[in-house]
Protein backbone atom coordinates (compact mmCIF):
# COMPACT_ATOMS: atom_id res chain seq x y z
CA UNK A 1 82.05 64.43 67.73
CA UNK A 2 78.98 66.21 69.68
CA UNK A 3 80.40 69.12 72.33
CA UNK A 4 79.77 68.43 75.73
CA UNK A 5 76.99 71.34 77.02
CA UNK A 6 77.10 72.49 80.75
CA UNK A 7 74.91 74.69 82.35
CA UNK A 8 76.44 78.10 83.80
CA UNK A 9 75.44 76.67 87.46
CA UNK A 10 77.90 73.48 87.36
CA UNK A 11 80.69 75.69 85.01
CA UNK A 12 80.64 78.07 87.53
CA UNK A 13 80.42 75.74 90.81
CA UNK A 14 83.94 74.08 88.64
CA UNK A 15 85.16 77.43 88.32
CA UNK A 16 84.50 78.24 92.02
CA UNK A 17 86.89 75.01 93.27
CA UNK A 18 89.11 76.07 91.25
CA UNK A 19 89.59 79.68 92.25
CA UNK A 20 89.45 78.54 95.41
CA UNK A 21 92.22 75.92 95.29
CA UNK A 22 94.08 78.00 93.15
CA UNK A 23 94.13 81.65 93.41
CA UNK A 24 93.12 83.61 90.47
CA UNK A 25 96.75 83.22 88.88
CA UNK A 26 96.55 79.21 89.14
CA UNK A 27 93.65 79.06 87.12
CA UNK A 28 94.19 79.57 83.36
CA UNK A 29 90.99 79.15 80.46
CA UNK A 30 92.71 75.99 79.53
CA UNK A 31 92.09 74.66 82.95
CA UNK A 32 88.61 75.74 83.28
CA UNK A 33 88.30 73.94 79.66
CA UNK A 34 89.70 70.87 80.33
CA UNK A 35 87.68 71.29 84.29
CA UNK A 36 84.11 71.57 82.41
CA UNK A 37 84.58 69.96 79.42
CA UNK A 38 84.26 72.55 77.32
CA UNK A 39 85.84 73.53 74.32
CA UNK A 40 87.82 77.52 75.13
CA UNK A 41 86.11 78.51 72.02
CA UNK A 42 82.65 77.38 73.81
CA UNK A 43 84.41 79.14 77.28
CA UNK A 44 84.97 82.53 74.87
CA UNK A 45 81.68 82.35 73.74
CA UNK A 46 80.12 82.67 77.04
CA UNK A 47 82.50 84.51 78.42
CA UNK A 48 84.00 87.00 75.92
CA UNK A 49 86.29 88.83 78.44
CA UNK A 50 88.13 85.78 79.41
CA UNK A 51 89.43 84.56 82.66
CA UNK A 52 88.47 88.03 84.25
CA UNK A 53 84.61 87.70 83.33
CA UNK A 54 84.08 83.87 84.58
CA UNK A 55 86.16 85.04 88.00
CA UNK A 56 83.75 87.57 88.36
CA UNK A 57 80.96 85.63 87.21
CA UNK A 58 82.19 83.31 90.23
CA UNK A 59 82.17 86.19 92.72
CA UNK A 60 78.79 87.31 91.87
CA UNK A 61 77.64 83.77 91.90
CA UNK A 62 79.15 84.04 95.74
CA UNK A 63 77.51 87.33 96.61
CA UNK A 64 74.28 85.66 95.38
CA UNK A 65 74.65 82.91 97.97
CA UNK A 66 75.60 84.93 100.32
CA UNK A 67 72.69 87.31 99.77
CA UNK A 68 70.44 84.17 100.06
CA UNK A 69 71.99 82.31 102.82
CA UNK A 70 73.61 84.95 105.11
CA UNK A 71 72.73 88.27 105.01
CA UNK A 72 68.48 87.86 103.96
CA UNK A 73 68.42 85.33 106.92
CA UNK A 74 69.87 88.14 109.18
CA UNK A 75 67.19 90.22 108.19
CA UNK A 76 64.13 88.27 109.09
CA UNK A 77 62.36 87.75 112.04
CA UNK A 78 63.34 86.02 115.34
CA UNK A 79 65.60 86.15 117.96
CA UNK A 80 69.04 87.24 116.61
CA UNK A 81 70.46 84.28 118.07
CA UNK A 82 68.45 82.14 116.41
CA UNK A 83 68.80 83.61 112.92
CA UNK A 84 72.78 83.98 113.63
CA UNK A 85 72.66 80.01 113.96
CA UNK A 86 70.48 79.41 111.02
CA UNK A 87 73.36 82.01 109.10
CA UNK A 88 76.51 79.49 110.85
CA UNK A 89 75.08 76.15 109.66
CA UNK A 90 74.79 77.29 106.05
CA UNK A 91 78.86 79.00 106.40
CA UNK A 92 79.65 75.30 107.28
CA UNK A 93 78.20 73.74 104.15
CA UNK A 94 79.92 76.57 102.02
CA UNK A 95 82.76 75.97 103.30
CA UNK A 96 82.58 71.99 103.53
CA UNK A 97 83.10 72.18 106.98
CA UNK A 98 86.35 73.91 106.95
CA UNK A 99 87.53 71.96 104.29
CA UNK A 100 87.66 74.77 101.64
CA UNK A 101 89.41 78.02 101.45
CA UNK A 102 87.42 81.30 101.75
CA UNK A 103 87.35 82.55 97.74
CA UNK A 104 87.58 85.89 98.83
CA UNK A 105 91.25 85.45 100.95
CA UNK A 106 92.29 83.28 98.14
CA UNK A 107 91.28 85.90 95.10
CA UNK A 108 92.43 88.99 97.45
CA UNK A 109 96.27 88.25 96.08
CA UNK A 110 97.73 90.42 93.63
CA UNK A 111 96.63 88.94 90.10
CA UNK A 112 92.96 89.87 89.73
CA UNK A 113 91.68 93.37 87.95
CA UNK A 114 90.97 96.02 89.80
CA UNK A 115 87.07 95.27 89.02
CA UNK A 116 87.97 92.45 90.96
CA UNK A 117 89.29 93.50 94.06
CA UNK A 118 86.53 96.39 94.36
CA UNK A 119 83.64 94.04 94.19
CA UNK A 120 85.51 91.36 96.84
CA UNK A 121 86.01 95.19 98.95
CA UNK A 122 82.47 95.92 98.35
CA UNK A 123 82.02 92.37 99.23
CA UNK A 124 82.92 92.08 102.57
CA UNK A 125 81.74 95.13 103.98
CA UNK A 126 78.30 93.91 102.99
CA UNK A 127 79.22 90.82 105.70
CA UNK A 128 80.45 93.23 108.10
CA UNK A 129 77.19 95.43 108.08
CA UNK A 130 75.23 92.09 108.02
CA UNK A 131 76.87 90.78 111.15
CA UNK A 132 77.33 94.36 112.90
CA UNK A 133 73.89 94.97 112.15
CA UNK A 134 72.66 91.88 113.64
CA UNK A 135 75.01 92.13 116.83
CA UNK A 136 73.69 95.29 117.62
CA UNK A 137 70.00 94.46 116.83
CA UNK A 138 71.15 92.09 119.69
CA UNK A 139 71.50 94.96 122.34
CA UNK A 140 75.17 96.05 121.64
CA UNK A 141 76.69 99.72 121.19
CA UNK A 142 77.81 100.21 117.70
CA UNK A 143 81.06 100.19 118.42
CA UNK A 144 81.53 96.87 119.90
CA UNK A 145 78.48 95.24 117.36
CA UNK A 146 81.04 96.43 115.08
CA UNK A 147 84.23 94.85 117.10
CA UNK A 148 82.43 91.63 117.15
CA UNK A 149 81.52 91.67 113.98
CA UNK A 150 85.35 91.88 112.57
CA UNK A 151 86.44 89.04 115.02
CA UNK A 152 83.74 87.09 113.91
CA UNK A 153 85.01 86.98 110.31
CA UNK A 154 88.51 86.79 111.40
CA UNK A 155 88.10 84.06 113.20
CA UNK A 156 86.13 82.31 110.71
CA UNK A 157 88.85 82.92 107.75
CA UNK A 158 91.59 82.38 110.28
CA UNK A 159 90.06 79.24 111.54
CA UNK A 160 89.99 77.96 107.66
CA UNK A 161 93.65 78.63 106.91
CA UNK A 162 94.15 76.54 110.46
CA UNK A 163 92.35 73.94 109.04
CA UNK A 164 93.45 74.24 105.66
CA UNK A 165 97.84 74.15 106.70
CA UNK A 166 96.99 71.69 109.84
CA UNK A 167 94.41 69.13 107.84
CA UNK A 168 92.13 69.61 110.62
CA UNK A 169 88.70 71.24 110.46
CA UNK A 170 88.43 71.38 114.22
CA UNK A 171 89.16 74.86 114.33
CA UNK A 172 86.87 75.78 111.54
CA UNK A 173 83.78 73.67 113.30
CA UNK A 174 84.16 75.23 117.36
CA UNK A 175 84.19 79.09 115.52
CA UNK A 176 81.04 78.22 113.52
CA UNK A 177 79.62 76.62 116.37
CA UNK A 178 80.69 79.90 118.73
CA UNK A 179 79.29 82.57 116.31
CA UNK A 180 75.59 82.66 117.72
CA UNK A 181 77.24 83.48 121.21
CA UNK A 182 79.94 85.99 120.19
CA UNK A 183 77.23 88.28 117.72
CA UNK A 184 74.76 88.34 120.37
CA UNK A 185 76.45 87.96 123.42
CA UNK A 186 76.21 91.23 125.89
CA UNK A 187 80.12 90.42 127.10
CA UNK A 188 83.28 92.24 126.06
CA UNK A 189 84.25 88.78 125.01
CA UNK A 190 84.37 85.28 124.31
CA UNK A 191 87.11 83.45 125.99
CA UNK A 192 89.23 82.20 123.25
CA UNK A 193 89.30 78.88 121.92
């Protein structure tokens, strides 16, 4: 009997589902095994350190997109508004328009290594800067580029656990849609929604 082959991209983008339905406890290498395809000895082999390397395999495989799709388009030229749009549409397609949990709320509970939960740490204050950065390139003090950039994310992993425990996206979709106007908007704030 031949062994099923996978690339890394579509073990990992199984992996990633997983995690993400599952927490890092719910996911065991016999799962991810019987997930891929692959044999655990074939899972071992790329992936000596066990369940700990492919979840932070995963991760990094996040940060990537991230670094690709969120923070480099911050970076770039054009109106902040504009490039804060660009940055939304591509959140909704990560997150299948609210239909998938944020992997970093779901791999933030107790289980993990501490390698782990220093890279998701490291993690997030990279999106913090990133959206800070852009709300104040926007005209904004510091101090509320920084304000808006924590309710930003809030909202947006609050709005997934709405959507998540209610079965409705709707949440998910009006924050994404709101997020050019609340990282470059002059006001103290939005009017919730």
């Amino acid at each position: 009997m031949a062994h099923k082959t996978i690339s890394d991209e579509v073990f990992l983008d199984k992996a990633l589902d997983m995690f993400r339905s599952r927490g890092y406890e719910g996911v065991s290498l016999r799962q991810l095994s019987a997930a891929s395809g692959l044999e655990k000895a074939s899972l071992f082999y790329r992936y000596p350190g066990g369940k700990n390397e492919v979840v932070m395999a995963v991760v990094q495989r996040v940060i990537d997109w991230f670094e690709v799709n969120v923070f480099a388009p911050l970076r770039e030229e054009g109106s902040p508004q504009k490039r804060v749009a660009i940055v939304a549409a591509k959140l909704r397609i990560f997150y299948h328009h609210g239909t998938r949990p944020c992997i970093t709320d779901v791999l933030s509970i107790a289980g993990g290594s501490e390698e782990l939960a220093t890279t998701l740490r490291v993690a997030l204050e990279a999106w913090l800067k990133a959206f800070t950065d852009v709300a104040k390139e926007s005209g904004m003090p510091l101090a509320l580029a920084r304000s808006k950039a924590e309710e930003a994310i809030v909202r947006i992993e609050g709005s997934l656990v709405l959507a998540r425990v209610l079965g409705n996206r709707a949440p998910f979709l009006n924050v994404i849609k709101l997020l050019p106007e609340l990282l470059t908007s002059k006001g103290e704030r939005l009017p919730r929604r």
